[in-house]
Protein backbone atom coordinates (compact mmCIF):
# COMPACT_ATOMS: atom_id res chain seq x y z
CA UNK A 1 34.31 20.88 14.06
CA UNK A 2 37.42 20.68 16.36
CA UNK A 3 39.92 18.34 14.48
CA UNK A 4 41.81 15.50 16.92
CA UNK A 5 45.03 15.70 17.59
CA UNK A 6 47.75 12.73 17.08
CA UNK A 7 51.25 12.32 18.11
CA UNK A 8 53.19 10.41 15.91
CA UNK A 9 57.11 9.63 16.63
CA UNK A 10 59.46 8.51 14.31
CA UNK A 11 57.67 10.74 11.79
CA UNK A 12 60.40 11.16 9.33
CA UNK A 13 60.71 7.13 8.91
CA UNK A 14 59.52 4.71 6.57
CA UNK A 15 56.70 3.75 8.59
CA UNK A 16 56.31 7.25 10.71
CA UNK A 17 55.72 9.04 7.55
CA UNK A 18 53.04 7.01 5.90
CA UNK A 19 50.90 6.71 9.35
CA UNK A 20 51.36 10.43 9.44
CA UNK A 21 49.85 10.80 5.38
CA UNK A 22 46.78 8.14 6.17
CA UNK A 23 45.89 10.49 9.51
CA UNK A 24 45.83 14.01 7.60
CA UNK A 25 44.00 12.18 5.22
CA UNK A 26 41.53 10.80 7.74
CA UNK A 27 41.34 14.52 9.25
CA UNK A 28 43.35 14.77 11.97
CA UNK A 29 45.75 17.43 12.86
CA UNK A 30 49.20 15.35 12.96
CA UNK A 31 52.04 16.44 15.29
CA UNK A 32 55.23 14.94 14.13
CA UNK A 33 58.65 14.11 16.03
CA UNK A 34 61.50 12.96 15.15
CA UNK A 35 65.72 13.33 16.01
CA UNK A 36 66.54 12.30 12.31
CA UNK A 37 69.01 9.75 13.32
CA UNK A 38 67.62 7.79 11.25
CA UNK A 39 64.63 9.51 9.57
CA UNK A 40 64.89 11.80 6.40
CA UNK A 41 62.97 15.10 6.34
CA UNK A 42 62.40 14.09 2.49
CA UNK A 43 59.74 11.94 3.48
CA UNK A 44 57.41 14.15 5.01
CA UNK A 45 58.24 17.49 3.21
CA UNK A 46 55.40 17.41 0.85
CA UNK A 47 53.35 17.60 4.22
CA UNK A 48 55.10 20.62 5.57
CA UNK A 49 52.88 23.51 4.16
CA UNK A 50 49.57 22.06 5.55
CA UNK A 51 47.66 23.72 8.05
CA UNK A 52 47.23 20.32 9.89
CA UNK A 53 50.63 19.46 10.19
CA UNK A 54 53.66 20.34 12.93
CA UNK A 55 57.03 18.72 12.95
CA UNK A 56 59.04 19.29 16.19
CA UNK A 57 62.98 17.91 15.51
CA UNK A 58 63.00 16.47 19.63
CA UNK A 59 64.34 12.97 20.75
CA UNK A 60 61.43 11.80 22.81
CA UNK A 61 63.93 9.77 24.86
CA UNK A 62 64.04 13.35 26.28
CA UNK A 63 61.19 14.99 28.57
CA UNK A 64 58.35 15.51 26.09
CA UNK A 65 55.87 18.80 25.72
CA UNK A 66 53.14 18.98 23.64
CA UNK A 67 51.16 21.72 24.51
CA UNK A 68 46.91 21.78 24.06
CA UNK A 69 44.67 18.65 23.79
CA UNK A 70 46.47 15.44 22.68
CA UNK A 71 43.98 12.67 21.68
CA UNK A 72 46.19 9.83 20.27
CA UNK A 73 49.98 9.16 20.53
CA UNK A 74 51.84 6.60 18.34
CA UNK A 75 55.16 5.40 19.49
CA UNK A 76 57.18 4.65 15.86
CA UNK A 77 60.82 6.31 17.21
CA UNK A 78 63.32 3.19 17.12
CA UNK A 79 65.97 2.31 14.38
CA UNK A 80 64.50 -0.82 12.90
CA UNK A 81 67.66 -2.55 10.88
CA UNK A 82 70.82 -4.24 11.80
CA UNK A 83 72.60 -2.10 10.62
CA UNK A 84 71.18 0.73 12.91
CA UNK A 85 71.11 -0.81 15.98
CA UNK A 86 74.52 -2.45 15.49
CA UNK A 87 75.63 1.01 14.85
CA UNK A 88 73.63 3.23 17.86
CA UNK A 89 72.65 -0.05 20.36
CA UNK A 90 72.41 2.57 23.39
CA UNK A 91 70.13 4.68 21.55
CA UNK A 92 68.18 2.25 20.57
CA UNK A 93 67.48 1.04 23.92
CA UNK A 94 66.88 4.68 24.85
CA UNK A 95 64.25 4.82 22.66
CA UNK A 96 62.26 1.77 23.67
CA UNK A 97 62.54 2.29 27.40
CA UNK A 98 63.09 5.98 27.82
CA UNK A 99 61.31 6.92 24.87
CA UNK A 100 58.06 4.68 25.27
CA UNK A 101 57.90 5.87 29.14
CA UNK A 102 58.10 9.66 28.17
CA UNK A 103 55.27 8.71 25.34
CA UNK A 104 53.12 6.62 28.59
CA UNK A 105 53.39 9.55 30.92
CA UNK A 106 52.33 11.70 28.28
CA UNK A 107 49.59 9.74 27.02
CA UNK A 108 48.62 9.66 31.19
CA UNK A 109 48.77 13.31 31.22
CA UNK A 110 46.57 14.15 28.38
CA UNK A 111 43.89 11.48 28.48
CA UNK A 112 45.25 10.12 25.51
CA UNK A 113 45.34 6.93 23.48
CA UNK A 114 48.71 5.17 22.79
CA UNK A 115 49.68 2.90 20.17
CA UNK A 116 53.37 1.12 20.83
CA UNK A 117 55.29 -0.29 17.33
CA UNK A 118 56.33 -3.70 18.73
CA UNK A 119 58.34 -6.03 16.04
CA UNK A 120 58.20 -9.38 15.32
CA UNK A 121 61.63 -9.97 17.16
CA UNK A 122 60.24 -10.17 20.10
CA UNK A 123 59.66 -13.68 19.41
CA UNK A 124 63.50 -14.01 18.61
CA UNK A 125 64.42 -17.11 16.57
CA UNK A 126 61.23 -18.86 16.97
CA UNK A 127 60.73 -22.44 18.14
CA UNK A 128 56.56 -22.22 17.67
CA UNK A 129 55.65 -21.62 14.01
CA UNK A 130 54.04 -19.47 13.16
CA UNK A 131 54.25 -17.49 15.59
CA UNK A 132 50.98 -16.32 17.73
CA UNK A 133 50.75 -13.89 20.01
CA UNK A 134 51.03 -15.98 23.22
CA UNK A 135 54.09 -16.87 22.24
CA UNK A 136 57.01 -15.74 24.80
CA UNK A 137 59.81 -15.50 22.56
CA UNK A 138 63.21 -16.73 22.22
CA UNK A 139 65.28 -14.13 22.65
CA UNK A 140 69.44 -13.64 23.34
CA UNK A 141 69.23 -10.84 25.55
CA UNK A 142 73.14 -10.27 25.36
CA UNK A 143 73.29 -11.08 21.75
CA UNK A 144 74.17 -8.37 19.13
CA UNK A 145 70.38 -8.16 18.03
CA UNK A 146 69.01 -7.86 22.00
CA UNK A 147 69.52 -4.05 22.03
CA UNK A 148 66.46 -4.26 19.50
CA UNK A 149 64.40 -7.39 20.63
CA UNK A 150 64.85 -6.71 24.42
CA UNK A 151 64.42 -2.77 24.12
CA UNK A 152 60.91 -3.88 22.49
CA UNK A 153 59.91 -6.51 24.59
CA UNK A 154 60.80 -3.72 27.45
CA UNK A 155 58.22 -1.14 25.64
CA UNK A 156 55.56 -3.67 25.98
CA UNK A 157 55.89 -4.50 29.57
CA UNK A 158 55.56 -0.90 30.39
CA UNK A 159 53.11 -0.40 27.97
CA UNK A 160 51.11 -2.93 29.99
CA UNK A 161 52.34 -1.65 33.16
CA UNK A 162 50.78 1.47 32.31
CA UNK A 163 47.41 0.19 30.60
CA UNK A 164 47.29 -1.85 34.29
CA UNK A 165 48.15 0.21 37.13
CA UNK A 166 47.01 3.77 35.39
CA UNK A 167 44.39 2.84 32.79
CA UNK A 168 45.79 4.28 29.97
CA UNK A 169 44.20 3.27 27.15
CA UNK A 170 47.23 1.44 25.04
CA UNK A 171 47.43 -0.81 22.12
CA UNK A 172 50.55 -2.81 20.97
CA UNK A 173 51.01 -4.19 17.33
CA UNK A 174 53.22 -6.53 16.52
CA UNK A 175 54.90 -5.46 13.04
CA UNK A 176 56.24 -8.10 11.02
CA UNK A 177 58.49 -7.76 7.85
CA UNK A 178 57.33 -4.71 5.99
CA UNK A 179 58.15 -2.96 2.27
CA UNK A 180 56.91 -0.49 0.51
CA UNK A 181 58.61 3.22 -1.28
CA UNK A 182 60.67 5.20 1.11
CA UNK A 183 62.49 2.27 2.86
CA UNK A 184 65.69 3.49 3.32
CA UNK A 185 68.07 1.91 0.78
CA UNK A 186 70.72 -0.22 1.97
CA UNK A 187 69.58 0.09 5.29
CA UNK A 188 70.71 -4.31 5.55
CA UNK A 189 67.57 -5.77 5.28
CA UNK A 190 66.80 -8.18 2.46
CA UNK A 191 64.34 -6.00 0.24
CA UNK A 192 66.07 -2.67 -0.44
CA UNK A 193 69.75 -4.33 0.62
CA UNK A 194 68.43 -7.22 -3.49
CA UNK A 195 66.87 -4.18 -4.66
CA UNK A 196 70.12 -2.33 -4.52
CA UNK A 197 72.81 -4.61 -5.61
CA UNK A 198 70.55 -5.42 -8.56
CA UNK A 199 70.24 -1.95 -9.20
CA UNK A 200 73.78 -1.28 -9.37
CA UNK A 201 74.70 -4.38 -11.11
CA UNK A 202 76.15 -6.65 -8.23
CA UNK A 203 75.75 -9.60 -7.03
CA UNK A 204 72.96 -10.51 -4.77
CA UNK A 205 74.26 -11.20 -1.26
CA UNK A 206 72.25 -13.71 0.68
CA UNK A 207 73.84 -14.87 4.31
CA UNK A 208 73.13 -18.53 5.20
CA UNK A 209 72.11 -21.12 2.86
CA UNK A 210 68.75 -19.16 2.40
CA UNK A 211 67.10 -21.62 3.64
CA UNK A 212 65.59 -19.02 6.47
CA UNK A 213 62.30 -17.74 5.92
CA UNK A 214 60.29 -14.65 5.83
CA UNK A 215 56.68 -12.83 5.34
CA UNK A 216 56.80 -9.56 3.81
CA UNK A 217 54.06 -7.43 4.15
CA UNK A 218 53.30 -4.33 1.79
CA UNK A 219 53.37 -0.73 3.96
CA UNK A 220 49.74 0.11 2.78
CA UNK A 221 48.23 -2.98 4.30
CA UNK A 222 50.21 -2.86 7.89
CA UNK A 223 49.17 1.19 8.05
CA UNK A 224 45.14 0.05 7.49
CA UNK A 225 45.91 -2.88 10.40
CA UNK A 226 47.77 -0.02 12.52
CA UNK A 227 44.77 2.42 11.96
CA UNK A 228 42.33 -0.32 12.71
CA UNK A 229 44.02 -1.36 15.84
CA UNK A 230 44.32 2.15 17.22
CA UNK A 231 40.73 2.41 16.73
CA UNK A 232 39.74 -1.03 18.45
CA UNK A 233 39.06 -1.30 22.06
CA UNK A 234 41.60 -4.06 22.48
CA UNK A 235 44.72 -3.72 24.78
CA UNK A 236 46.78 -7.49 23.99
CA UNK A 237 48.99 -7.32 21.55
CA UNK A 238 48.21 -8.36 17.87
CA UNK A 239 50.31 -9.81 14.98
CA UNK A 240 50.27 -7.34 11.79
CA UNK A 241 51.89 -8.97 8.87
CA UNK A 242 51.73 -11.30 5.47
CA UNK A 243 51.50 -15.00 6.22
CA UNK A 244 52.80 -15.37 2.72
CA UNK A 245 56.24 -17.01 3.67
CA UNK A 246 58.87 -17.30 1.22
CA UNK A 247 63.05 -18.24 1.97
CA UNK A 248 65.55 -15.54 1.63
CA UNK A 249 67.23 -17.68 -1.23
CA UNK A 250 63.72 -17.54 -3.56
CA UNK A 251 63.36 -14.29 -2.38
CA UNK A 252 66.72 -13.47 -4.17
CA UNK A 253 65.83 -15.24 -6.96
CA UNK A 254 62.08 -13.18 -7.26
CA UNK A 255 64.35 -9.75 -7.15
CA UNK A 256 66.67 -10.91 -9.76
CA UNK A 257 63.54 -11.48 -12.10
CA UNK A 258 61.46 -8.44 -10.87
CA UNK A 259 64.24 -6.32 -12.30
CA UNK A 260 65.36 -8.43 -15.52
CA UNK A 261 69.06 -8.85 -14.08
CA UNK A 262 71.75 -11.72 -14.53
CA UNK A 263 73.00 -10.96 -11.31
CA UNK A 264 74.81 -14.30 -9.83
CA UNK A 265 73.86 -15.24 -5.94
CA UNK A 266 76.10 -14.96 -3.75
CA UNK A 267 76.39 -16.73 -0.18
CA UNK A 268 77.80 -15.21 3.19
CA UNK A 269 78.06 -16.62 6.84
CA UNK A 270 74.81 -16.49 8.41
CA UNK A 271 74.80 -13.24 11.37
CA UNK A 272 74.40 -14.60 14.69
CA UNK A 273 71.26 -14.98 16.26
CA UNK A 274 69.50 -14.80 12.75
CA UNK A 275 66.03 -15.85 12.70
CA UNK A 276 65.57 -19.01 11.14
CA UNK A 277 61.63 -18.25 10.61
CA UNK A 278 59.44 -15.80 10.22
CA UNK A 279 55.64 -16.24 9.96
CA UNK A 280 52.95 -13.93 11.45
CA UNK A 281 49.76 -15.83 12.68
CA UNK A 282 46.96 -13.39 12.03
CA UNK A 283 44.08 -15.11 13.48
CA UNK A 284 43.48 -12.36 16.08
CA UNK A 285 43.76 -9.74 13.36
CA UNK A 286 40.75 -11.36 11.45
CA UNK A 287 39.00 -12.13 14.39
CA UNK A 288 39.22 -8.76 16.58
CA UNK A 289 40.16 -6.47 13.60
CA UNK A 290 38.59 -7.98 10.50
CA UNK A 291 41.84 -7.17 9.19
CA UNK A 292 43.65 -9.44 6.86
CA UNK A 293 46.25 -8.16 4.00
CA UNK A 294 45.30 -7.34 0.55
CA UNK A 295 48.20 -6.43 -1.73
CA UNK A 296 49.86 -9.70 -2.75
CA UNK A 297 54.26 -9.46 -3.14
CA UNK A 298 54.52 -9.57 -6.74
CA UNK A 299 52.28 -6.35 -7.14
CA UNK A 300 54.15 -4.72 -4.00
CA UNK A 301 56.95 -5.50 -5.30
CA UNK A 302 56.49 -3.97 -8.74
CA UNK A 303 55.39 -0.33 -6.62
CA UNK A 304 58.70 -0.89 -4.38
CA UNK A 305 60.95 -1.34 -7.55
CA UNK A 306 59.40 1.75 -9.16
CA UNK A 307 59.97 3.66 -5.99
CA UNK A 308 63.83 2.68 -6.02
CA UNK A 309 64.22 3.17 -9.71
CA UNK A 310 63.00 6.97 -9.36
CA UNK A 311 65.33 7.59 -7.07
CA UNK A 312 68.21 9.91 -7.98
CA UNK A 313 71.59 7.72 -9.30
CA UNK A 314 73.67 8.67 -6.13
CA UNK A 315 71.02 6.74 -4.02
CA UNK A 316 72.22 3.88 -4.95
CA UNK A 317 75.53 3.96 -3.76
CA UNK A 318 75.04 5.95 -0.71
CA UNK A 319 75.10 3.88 2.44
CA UNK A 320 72.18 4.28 4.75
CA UNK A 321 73.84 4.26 7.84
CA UNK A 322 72.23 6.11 10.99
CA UNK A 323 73.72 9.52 11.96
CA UNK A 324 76.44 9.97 14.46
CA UNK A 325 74.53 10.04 17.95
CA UNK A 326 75.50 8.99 20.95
């Protein structure tokens, strides 16, 4: 029996890596990509020596070739944090217009099915809560975080576009807050950014009054909604997250007793255009997916924290900033 073959960008990230394990696992013959700007080889290294698995080192923001039959394609190339896209905004646009139509006229090309990583900011700071999928947005789009939310909302208009006017077969999933081992350590977000201050004995920084929310969603439940989308035969967009909403500030205060510390909190100004919310509504997961997360954040949380702890001392005091690209 022929295996299928799947496409998956942004291999070498947090997310890339583990959609790449669950599809050699599931049988597939995985193709990898990735420029390592801000993916680490380390993550998919144990995958290396299989039969089943080729990594190509290509920016797909360039013209992509793939030669053979290509059955599924998943779009995962973007940097995902602040401190990222603060860092590379161009590329990060790249990657979300360029990239995603190089993946579309691929996808066209080979017959095959495409899968676009959309984010929860393409709601922006919210003003519905929580937020459903027919919700617009509210987005800056010359803000320092628009390079992300508008390169996104971007991907899914020509996403559409193509699903439309070529008949691609596309899916979109909307990805909200997500954890789980090989985040990249102080890559700014709130998880690994607690994790590692508590970790090295410093305060824990929260911006705001941390009053602002969010939904955190362990990495092994959004890759079975990911898997379950692909495999659907719906083309809207659909929320994949934890509804179980918690403010930054308690979320501090879980950290500091997840790993035993007497850390003191800490409060900074707010970063602009912050969202105030964050709160998937996963009624068309249930409904169209039968999808609904199972891992609740105190056990997640417990795998995370081992994950970080194993990590080798110099980790933790290593910056994760992207790689020099321009």
């Amino acid at each position: 029996m022929t295996r299928k073959r799947i496409l998956i960008t942004g291999a070498a990230g947090f997310l890339g890596s583990h959609l790449c394990d669950r599809f050699i696992k599931e049988g597939y013959h995985v193709i990898g990509m990735d420029n390592l700007i801000t993916g680490d080889m380390k993550n998919i290294e144990h995958l290396m020596p299989l039969e089943h698995f080729d990594f190509y080192h290509h920016d797909v923001s360039r013209y992509i070739h793939i030669p053979g039959e290509l059955h599924y394609i998943l779009h995962f190339a973007s940097p995902a944090s602040p401190i990222d896209y603060l860092k590379i905004p161009i590329p990060t646009l790249k990657v979300g217009s360029l990239g995603t139509h190089n993946c579309l006229g691929l996808a066209l090309a080979k017959g095959a099915r495409m899968l676009i990583a959309s984010t929860s900011e393409v709601y922006g700071d919210p003003v519905v809560h929580p937020q459903n999928e027919d919700y617009w947005g509210n987005v800056n789009p010359v803000g320092p975080r628009g390079v992300y939310d508008e390169a996104k909302r971007f991907q899914e208009a020509m996403t559409m576009a193509y699903h439309t006017f070529h008949g691609v077969e596309t899916r979109i999933v909307r990805i909200f807050n997500t954890y789980g081992p090989r985040m990249r350590l102080n890559d700014g977000r709130a998880l690994p950014a607690f994790i590692g201050q508590a970790l090295r004995g410093e305060d824990i920084t929260v911006f705001g009054d941390g009053s602002q929310t969010r939904s955190f969603c362990y990495v092994d439940d959004l890759i079975e909604g990911i898997y379950r989308l692909l495999m659907s035969d719906y083309a809207q967009p659909v929320n994949i997250g934890n509804p179980d909403e918690i403010s930054i500030l308690d979320f501090a205060k879980e950290i500091i007793s997840l790993t035993g510390t007497d850390q003191k909190i800490v409060f900074k100004p707010l970063p602009k255009d912050d969202p105030k919310q964050r709160k998937p509504d996963i009624t068309r997961a249930k409904e169209i997916l039968g999808w609904e997360p199972t891992v609740d954040r105190q056990e997640g949380l417990k795998k995370t924290y081992a994950y970080f702890k194993s990590l080798p001392e110099e980790d933790l005091y290593k910056y994760a900033h992207p790689r020099d690209f321009k």
